[in-house]
Protein backbone atom coordinates (compact mmCIF):
# COMPACT_ATOMS: atom_id res chain seq x y z
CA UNK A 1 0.00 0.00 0.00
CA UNK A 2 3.04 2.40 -0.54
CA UNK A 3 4.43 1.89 2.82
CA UNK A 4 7.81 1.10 3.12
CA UNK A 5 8.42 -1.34 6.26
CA UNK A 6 11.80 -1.13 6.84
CA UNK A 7 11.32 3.01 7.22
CA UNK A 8 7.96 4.48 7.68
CA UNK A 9 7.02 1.55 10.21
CA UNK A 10 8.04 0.44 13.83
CA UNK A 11 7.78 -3.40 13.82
CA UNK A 12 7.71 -5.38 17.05
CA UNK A 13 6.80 -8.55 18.89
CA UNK A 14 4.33 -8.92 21.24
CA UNK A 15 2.22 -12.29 22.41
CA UNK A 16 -0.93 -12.25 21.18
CA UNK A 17 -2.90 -12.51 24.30
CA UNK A 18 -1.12 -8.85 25.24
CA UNK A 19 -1.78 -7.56 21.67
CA UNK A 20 -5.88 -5.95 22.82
CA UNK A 21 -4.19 -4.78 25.88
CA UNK A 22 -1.22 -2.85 24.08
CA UNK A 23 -4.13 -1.39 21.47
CA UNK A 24 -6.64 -0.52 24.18
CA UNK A 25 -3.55 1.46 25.63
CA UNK A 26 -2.52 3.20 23.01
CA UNK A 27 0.91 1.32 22.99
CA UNK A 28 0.44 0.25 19.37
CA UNK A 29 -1.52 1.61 16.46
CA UNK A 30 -2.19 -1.84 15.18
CA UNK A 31 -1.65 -5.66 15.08
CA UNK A 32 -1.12 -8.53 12.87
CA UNK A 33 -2.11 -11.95 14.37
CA UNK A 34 -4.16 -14.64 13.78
CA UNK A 35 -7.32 -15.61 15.00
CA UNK A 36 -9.13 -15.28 17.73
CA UNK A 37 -6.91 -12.03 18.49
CA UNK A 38 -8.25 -10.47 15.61
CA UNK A 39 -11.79 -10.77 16.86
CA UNK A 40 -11.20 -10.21 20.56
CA UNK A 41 -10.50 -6.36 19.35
CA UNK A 42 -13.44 -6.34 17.11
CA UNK A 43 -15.90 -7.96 19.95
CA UNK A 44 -14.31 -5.58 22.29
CA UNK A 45 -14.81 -2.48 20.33
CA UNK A 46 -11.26 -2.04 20.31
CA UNK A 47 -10.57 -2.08 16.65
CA UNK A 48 -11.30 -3.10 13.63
CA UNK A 49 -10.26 -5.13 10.37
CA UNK A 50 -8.00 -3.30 8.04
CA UNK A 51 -7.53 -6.29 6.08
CA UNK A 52 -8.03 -10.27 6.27
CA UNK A 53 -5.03 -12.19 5.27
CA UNK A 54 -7.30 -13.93 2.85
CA UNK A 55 -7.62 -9.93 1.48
CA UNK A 56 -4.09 -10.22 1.11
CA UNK A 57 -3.56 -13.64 -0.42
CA UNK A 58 -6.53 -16.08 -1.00
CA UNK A 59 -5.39 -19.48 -0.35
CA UNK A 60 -2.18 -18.29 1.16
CA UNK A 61 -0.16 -21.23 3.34
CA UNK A 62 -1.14 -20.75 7.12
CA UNK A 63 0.73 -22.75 10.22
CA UNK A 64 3.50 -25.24 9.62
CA UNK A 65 4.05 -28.83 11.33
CA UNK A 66 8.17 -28.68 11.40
CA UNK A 67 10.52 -31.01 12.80
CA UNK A 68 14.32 -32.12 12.26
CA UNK A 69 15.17 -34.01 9.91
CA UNK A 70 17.46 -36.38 12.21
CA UNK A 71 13.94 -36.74 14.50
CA UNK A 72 12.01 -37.97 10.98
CA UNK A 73 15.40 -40.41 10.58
CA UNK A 74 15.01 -41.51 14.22
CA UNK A 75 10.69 -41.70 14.19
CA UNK A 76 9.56 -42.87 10.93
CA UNK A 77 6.50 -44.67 12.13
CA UNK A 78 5.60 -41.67 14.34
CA UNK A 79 6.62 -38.97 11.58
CA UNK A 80 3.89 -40.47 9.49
CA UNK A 81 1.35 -41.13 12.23
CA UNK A 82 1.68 -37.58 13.45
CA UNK A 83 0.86 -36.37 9.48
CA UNK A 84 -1.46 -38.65 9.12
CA UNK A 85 -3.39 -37.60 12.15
CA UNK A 86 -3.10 -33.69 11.34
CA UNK A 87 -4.77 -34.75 7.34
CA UNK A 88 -7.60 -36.06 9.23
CA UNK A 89 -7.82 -33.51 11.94
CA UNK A 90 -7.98 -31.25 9.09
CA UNK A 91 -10.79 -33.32 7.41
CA UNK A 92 -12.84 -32.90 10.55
CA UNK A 93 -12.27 -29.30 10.63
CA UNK A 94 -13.48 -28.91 7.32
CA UNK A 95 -16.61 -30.19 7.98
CA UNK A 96 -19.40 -27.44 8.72
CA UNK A 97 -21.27 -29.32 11.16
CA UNK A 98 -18.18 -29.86 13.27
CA UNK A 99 -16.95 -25.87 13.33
CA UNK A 100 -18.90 -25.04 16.38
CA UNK A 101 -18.25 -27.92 18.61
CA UNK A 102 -13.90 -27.05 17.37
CA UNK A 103 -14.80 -23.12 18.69
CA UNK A 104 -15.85 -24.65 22.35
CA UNK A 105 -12.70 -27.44 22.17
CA UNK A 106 -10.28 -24.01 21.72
CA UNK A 107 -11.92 -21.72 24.12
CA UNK A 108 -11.25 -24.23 27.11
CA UNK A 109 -8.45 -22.40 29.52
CA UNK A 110 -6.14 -25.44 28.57
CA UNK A 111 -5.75 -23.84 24.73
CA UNK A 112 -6.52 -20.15 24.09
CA UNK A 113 -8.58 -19.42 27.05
CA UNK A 114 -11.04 -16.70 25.11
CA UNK A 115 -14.57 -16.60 24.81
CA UNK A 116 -16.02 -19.32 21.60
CA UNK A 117 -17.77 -15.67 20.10
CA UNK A 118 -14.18 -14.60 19.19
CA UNK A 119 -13.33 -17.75 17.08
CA UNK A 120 -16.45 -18.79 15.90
CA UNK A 121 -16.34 -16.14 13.28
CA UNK A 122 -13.14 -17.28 11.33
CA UNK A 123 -14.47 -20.84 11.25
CA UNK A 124 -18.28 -19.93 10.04
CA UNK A 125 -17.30 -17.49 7.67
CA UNK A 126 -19.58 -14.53 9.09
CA UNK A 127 -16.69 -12.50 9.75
CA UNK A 128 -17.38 -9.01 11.53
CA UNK A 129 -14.95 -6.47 10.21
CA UNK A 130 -15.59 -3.92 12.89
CA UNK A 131 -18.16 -3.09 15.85
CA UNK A 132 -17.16 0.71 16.05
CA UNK A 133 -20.67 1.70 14.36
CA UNK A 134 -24.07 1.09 13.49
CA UNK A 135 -23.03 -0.32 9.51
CA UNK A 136 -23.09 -3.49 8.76
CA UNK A 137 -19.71 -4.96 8.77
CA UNK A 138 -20.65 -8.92 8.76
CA UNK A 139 -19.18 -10.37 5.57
CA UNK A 140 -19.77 -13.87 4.37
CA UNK A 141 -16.35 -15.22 3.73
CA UNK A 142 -16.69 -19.34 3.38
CA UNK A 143 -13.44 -19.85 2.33
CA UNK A 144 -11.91 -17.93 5.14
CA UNK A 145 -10.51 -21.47 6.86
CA UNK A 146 -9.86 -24.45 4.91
CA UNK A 147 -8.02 -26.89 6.76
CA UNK A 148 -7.79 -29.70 4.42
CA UNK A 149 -10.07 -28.56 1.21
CA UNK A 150 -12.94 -26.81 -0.18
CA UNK A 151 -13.78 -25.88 -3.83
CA UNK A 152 -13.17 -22.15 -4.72
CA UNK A 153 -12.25 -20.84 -7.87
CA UNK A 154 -8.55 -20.62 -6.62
CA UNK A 155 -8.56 -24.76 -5.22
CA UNK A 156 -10.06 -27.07 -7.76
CA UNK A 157 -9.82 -30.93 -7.26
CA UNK A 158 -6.61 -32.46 -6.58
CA UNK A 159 -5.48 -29.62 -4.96
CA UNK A 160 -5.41 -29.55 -1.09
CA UNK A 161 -4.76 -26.22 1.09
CA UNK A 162 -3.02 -28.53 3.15
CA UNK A 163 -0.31 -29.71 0.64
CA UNK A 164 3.62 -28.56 1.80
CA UNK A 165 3.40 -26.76 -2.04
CA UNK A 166 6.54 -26.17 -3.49
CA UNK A 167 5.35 -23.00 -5.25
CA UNK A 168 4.73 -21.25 -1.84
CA UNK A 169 8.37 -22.02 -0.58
CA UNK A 170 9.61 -19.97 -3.70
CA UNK A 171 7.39 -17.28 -2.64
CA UNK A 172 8.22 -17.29 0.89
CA UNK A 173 11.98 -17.44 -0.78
CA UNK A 174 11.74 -13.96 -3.38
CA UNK A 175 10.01 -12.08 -0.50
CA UNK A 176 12.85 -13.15 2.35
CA UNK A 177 15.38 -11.82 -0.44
CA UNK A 178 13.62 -8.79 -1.38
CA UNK A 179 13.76 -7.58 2.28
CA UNK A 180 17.25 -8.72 3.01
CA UNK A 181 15.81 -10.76 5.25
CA UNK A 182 18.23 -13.55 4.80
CA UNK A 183 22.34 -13.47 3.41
CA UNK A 184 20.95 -13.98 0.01
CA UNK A 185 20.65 -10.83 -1.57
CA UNK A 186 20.05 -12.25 -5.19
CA UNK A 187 17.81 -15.63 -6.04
CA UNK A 188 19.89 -18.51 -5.48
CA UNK A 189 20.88 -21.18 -8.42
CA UNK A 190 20.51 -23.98 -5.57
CA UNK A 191 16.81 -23.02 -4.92
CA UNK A 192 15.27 -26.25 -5.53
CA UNK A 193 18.38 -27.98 -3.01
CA UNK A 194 17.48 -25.58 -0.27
CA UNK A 195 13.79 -26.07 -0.82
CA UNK A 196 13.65 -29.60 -1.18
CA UNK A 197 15.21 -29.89 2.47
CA UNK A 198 12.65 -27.33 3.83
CA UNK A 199 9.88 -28.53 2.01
CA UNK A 200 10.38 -32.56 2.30
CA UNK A 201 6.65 -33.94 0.31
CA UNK A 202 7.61 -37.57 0.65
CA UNK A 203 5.75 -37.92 3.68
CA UNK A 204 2.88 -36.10 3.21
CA UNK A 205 2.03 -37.99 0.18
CA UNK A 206 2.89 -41.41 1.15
CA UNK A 207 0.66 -40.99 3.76
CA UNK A 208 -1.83 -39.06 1.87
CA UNK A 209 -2.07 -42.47 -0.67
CA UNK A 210 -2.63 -44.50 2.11
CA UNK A 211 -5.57 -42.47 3.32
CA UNK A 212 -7.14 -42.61 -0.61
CA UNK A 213 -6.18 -38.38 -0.69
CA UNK A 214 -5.57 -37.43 -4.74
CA UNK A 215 -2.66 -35.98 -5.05
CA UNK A 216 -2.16 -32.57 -6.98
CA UNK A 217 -0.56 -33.59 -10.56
CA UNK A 218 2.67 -30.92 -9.54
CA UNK A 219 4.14 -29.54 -6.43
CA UNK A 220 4.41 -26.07 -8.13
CA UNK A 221 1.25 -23.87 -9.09
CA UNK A 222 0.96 -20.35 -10.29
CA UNK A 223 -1.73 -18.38 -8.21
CA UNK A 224 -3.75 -15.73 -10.28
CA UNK A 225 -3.09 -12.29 -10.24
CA UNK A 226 -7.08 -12.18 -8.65
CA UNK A 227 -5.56 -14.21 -5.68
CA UNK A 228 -3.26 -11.19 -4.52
CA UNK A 229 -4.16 -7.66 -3.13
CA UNK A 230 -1.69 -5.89 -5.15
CA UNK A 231 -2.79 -8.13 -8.25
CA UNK A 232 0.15 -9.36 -9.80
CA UNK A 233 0.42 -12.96 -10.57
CA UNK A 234 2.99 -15.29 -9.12
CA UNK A 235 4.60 -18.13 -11.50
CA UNK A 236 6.99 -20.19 -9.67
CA UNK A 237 9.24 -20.72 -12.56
CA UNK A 238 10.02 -17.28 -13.02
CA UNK A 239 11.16 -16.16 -9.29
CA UNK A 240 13.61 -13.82 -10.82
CA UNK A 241 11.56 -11.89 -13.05
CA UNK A 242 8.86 -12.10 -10.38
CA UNK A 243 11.13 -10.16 -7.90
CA UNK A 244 12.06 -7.54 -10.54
CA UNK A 245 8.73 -6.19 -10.96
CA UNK A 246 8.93 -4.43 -7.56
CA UNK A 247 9.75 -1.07 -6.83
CA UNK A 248 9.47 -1.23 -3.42
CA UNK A 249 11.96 -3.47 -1.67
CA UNK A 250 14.57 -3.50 0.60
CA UNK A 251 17.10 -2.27 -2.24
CA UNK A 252 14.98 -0.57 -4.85
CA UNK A 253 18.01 -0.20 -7.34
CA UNK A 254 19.27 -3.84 -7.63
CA UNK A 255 17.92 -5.75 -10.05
CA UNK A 256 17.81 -9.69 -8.79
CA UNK A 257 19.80 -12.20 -11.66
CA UNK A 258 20.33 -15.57 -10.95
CA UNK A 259 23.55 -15.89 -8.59
């Protein structure tokens, strides 16, 4: 939106559970989290909803399972249990019948301890964008959790949200580069290496052919320049030129070649 992060904004970390305290007091001028925190400001009349990550990026990657690699060496059985359990947690989640008995499950004090108003509204998809006035601010947003997979017009049959794509690693990879983030200042010619250690689909889809899951026909996809908020469209074979066609990054003279 113009803003350049590394100078016009003051980043820092906070847990969530402190985030509507900090915001009632002034502290901070705004948040990014992910549910509930979101909606504890907006039932609190504390805030409201600038923008929904699915604003942002529709279909974008959400939490991780990660472990090391010498742990998947040492507990293969249990490397593939524990996937094969979080596929069919998933599953469940997806399910619309079961949404309200998950919102109860996660409000106990034993996992996020807040009320089951603030999270029921990410996993219905009536999602409140702000309480501050008398407008009507309830959205219908269906797609705004998919666990394991739900037909939009950005996820089509074999594609799971839940697949470790290879497409988003390159993603994550141009925008960790184009912020210095990381020692690589220029796309690296050993992407796939890296990736392949980071993103490891072996499991996932052994054990996803053992449950009777389809498997996407590639690990890579392109996502449409409709699935992004400043609408340009990402193709994973073309990181480089991807990364060029920003003039706001963390060194807005260089132009990124392959190193």
């Amino acid at each position: 939106m113009g803003l350049d992060p590394d100078t016009e904004v003051k980043l820092t970390e906070i847990p969530p559970q402190q985030l509507i305290f900090k915001l009632q007091a002034g502290n901070i001028s705004g948040y990014c989290v992910g549910e509930p925190w979101i909606q504890d400001a907006v039932l609190k009349k504390a805030g409201f909803v600038a923008s929904a990550s699915r604003d942002i990026w529709r279909g974008h990657p959400g939490k991780v399972l990660a472990t090391m690699q010498a742990w998947i060496e040492d507990n293969p059985t249990t490397a593939r249990a524990l996937v094969a359990a979080l596929i069919e947690a998933c599953q469940y989640c997806d399910r619309a019948e079961n949404r309200a008995e998950i919102a109860q499950i996660l409000s106990q004090s034993q996992y996020l301890n807040i009320t089951p108003d603030a999270i029921a509204p990410a996993l219905s998809g009536k999602y409140p964008y702000s309480q501050l006035d008398e407008n009507n601010n309830l959205v219908s947003i269906p797609d705004f959790e998919i666990f394991h997979f739900q037909e939009t017009d950005y996820l089509k049959k074999p594609d799971t949200a839940n697949y470790p794509w290879r497409s988003h690693a390159v993603w994550l990879l141009t925008q960790m580069i184009r912020w210095n983030q990381i020692e690589q200042k220029e796309y690296p010619k050993d992407a796939d290496e890296i990736l392949n250690k980071i993103y490891p689909v072996e499991i996932y889809e052994e054990v996803a052919k053992a449950l009777k899951i389809e498997l996407p026909k590639d690990k890579m996809k392109k996502e449409a320049a409709t699935a992004f908020i400043d609408k340009r469209e990402f193709d994973p074979s073309q990181p480089i030129a991807y990364l060029n066609q920003f003039e706001l990054r963390a060194s807005k003279a260089q132009l990124f070649a392959l190193r």
